[in-house]
Protein backbone atom coordinates (compact mmCIF):
# COMPACT_ATOMS: atom_id res chain seq x y z
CA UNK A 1 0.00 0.00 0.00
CA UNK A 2 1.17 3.29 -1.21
CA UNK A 3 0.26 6.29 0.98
CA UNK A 4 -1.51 9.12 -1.16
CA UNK A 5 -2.55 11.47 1.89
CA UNK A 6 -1.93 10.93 5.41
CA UNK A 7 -4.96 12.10 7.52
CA UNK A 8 -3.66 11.60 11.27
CA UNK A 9 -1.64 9.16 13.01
CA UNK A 10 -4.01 6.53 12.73
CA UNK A 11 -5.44 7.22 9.42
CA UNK A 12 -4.32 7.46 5.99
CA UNK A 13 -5.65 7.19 2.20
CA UNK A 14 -3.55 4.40 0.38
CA UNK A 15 -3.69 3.02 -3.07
CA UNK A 16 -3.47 -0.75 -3.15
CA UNK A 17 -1.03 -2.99 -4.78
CA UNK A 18 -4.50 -3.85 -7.58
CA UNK A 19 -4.78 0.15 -7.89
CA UNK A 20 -7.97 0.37 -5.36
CA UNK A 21 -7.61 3.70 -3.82
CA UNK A 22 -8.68 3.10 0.38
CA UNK A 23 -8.92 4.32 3.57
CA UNK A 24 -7.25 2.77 5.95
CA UNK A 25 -7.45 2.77 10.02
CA UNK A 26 -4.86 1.10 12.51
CA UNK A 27 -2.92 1.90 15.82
CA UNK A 28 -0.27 4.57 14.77
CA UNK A 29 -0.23 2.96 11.07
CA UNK A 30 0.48 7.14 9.65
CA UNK A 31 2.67 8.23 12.39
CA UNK A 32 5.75 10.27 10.89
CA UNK A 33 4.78 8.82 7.40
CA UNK A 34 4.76 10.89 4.12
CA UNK A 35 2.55 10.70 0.79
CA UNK A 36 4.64 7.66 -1.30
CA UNK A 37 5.71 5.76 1.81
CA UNK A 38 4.94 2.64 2.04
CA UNK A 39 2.08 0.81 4.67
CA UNK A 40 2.20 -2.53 5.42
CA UNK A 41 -1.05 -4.43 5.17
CA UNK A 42 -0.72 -6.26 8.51
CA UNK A 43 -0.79 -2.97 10.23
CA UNK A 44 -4.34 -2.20 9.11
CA UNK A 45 -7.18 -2.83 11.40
CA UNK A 46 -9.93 -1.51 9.02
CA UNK A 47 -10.58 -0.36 5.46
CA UNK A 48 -13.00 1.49 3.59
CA UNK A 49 -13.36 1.56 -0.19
CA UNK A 50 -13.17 4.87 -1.88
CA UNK A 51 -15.69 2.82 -4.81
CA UNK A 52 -15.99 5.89 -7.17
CA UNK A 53 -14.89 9.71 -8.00
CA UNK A 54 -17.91 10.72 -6.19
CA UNK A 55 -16.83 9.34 -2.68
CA UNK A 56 -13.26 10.65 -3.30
CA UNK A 57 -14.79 14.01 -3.62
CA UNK A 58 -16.99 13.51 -1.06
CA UNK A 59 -14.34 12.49 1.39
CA UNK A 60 -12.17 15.83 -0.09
CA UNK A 61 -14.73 17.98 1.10
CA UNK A 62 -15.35 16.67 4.40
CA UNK A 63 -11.95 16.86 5.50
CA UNK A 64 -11.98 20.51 4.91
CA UNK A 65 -14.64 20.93 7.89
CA UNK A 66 -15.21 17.65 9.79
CA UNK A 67 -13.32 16.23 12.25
CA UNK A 68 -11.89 12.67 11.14
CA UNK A 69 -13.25 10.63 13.77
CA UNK A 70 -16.83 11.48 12.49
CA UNK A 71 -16.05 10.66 8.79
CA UNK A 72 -14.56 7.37 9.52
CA UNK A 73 -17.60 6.38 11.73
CA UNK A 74 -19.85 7.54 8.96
CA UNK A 75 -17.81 5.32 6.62
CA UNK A 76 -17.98 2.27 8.78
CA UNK A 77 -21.78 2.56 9.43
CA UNK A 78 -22.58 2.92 6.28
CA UNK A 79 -20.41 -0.20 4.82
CA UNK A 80 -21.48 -2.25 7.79
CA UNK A 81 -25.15 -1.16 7.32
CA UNK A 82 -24.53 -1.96 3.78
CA UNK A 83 -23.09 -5.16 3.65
CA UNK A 84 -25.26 -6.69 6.58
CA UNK A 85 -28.87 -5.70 5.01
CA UNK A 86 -27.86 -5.94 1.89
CA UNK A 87 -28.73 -2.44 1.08
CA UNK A 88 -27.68 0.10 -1.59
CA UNK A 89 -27.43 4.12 -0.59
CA UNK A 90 -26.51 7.15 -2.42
CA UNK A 91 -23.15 8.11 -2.00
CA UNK A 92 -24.00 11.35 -0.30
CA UNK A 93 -24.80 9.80 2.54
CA UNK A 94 -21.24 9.54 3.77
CA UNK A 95 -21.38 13.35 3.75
CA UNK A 96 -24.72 13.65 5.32
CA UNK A 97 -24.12 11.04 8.17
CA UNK A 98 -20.87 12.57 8.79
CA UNK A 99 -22.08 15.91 9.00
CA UNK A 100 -24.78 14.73 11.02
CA UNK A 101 -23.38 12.91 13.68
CA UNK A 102 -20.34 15.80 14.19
CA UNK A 103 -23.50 18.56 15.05
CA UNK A 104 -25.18 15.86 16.68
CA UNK A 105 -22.03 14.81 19.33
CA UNK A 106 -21.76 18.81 19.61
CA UNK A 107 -25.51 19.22 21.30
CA UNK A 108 -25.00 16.27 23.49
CA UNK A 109 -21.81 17.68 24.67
CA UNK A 110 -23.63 21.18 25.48
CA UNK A 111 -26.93 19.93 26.61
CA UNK A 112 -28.67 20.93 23.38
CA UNK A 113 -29.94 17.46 22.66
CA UNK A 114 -33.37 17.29 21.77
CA UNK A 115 -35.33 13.52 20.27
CA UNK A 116 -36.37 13.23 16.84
CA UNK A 117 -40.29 12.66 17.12
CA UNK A 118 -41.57 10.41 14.33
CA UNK A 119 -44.85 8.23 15.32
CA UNK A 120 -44.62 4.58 14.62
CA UNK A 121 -41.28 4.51 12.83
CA UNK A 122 -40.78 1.11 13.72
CA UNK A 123 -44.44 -0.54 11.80
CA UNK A 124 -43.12 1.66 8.64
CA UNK A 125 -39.86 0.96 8.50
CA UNK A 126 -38.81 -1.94 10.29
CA UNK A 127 -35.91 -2.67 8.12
CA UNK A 128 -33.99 0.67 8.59
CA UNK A 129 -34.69 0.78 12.20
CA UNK A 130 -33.06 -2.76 12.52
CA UNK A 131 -29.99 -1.36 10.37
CA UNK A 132 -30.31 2.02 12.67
CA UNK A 133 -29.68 -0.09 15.59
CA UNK A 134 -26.49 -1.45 14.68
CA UNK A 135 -25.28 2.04 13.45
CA UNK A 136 -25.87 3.19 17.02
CA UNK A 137 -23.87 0.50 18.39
CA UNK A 138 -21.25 0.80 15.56
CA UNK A 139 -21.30 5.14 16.52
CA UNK A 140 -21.21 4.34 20.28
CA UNK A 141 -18.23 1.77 19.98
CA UNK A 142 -16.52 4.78 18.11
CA UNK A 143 -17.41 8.07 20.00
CA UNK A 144 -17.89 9.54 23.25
CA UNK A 145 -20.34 10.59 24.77
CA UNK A 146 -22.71 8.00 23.83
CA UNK A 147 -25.28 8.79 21.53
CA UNK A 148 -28.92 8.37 23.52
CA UNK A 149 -31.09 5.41 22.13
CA UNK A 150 -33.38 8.04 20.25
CA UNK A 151 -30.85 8.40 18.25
CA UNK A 152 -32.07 5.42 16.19
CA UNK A 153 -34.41 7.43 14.70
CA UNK A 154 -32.26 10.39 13.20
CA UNK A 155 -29.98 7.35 11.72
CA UNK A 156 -33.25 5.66 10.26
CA UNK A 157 -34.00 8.73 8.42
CA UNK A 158 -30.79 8.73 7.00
CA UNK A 159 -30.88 5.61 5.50
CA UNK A 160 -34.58 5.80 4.39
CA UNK A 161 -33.47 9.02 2.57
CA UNK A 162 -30.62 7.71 0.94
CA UNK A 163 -31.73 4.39 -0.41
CA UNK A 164 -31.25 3.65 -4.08
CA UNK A 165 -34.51 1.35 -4.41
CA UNK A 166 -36.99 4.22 -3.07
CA UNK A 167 -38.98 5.86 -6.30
CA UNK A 168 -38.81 9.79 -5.60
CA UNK A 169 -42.58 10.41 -4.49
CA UNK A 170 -42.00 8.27 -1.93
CA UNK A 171 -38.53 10.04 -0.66
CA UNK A 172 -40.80 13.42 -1.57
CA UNK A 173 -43.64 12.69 0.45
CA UNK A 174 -41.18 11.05 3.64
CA UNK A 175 -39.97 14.18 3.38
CA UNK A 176 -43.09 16.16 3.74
CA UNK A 177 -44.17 14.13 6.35
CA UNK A 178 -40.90 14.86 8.17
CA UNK A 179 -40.93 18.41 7.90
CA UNK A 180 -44.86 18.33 8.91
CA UNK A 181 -44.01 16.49 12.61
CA UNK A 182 -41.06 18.84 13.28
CA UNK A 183 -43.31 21.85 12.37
CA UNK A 184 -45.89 20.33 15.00
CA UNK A 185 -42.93 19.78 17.49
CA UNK A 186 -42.08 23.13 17.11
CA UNK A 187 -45.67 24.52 17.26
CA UNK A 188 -46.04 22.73 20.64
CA UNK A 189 -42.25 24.16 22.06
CA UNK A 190 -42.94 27.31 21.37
CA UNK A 191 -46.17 27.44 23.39
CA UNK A 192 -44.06 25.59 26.07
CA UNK A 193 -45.40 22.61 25.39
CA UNK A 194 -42.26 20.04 25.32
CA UNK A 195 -41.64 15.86 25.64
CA UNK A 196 -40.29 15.09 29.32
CA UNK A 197 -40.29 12.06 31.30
CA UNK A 198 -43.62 12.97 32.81
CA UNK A 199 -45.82 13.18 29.51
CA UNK A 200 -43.87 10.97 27.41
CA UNK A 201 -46.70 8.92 26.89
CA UNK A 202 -49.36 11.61 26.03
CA UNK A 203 -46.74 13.06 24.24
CA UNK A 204 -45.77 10.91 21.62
CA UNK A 205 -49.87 9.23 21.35
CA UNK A 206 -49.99 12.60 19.91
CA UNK A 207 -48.04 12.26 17.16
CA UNK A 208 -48.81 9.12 16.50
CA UNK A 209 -52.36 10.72 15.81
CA UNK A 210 -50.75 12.95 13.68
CA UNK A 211 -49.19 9.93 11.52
CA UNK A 212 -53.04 8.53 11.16
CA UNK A 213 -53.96 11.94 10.57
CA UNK A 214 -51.25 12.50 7.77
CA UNK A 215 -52.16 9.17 6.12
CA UNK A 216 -56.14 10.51 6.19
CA UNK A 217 -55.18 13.12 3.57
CA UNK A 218 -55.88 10.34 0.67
CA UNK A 219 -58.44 8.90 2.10
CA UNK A 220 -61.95 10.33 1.70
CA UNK A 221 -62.39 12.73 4.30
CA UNK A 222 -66.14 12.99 3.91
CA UNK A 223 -66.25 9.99 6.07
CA UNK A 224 -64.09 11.63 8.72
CA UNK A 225 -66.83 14.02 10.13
CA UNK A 226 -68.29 14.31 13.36
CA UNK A 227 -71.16 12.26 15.00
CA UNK A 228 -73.54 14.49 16.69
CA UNK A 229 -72.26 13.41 19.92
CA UNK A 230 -68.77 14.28 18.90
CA UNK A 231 -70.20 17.66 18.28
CA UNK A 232 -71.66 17.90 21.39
CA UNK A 233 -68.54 17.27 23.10
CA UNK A 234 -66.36 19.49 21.35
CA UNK A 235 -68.70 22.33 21.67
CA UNK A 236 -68.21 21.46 25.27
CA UNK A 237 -64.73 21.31 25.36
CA UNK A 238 -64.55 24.63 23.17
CA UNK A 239 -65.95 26.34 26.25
CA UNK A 240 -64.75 24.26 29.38
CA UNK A 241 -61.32 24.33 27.75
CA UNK A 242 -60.61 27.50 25.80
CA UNK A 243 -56.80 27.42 25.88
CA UNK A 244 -56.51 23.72 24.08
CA UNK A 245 -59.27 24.68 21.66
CA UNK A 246 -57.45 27.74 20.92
CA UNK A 247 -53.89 25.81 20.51
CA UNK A 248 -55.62 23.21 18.35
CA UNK A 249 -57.45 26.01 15.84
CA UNK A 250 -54.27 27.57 15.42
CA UNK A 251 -52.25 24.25 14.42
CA UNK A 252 -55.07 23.34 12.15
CA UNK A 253 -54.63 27.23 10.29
CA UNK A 254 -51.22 26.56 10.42
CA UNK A 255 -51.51 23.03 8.45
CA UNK A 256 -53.28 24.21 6.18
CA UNK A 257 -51.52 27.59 5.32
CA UNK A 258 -48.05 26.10 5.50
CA UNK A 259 -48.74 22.33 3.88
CA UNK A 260 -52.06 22.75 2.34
CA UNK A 261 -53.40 20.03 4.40
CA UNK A 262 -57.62 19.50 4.93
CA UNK A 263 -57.89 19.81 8.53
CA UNK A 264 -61.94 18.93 9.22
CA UNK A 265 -63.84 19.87 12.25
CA UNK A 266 -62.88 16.33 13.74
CA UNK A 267 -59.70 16.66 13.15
CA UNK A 268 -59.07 19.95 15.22
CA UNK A 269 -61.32 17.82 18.06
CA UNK A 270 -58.72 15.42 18.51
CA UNK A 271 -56.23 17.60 18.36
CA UNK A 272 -57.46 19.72 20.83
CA UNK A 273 -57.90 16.28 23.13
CA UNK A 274 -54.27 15.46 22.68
CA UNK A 275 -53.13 18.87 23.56
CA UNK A 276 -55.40 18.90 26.37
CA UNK A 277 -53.39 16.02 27.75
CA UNK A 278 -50.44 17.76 27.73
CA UNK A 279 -50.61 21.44 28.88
């Protein structure tokens, strides 16, 4: 192995004997070496396979502003993910993961840390939760501190977004979906309404409501209306509970300002009932 870039002590990008250009990971494998030295194989704990000009350019412009640690655990997550699901990803993902888990170490290490709230991730997506899990174990063998478990879900999302086999309304409308819960997240925050250990439950029924809701949008929402005793109730709880009916009018403006999204008179009721719950 020829050395074409050394990277740190423990980290260097070779070109093999068969012309394969790599990186390559070991125990003070780089230390005091030079580009054209040579690296002996048995030295090398681990290597990743630079497979096209894409990932060379990739890795080129992560080095500029990512610590190496975080690109070599996005390299081994993704190969490992890979190789043990048989799955196929764009190549950006290297970038994005590594990107991702460099701000994402930062906010645990300041206290910043907030979950990613997606209802029912695990019934839709069993596969890349499964592959998420080793990721998190593969991350938390690698860094410190250690990742939470919620984690799971950020890495899911990642791999969802960057499979090759997904058509592109479906990566387009994961995506909408996505930005829809975080708006809602945010919508509750900012009227101090926010996940602890206390309302977890409550909590994240809510947004699993909001996946069901979501989902209603192609169905025909005719049949989604309100039974006369449904009406009764919610003209109840419009006057017994005038903060959570307010809350819930203003998400369901929101929806459908921001998204475009049919928000019927039931709709808002169980809103309000969730947000009830939780204030």
């Amino acid at each position: 192995m020829i050395i074409q870039q050394v990277l740190n002590n423990n980290c260097a990008i070779v070109k093999s004997h068969e012309q394969e250009e790599l990186i390559v990971t070991g125990k003070g494998i780089a230390f005091k070496k030079k580009k054209g030295d040579t690296l002996e194989r048995q030295l090398v704990e681990k290597i990743f396979r630079l497979e096209n000009e894409n990932m060379k350019q990739n890795l080129t412009f992560l080095i500029k502003d990512v610590p190496i640690k975080y690109i070599l655990t996005s390299f081994e997550v993704v190969s490992t993910v890979q190789k043990h699901f048989n799955l196929t990803f764009q190549d950006y993902l290297y970038v994005t993961l590594a990107d991702h888990l460099n701000a994402a170490q930062h906010r645990i290490e300041n206290n910043l840390w907030q979950e990613t709230v997606i209802p029912d991730m695990q019934s839709h997506y069993p596969l890349e939760m499964e592959a998420a899990e080793l990721g998190l174990k593969i991350i938390n063998q690698n860094l410190a501190p250690s990742f939470p478990q919620s984690e799971v879900v950020s890495l899911a999302l990642h791999f969802l977004n960057a499979k090759l086999d997904v058509n592109t309304t479906q990566i387009e409308d994961n995506a909408r979906f996505i930005r829809i819960i975080n708006f809602v997240n945010q919508f509750l925050n900012d009227h101090q309404i926010v996940r602890t250990q206390r309302n977890h439950y409550h909590y994240d029924r809510f947004f699993t409501h909001m996946s069901y809701f979501y989902e209603s949008q192609n169905a025909n929402k005719d049949e989604n209306q309100l039974s006369s005793i449904d009406v009764a109730i919610f003209s109840g709880l419009k006057q017994s509970h005038p903060v959570s009916y307010k809350l819930a009018s203003e998400l369901a403006e929101a929806l459908e300002s921001q998204f475009h999204l049919t928000v019927l008179e039931t709709d808002k009721y169980h809103f309000q009932l969730h947000i009830e719950r939780l204030i």
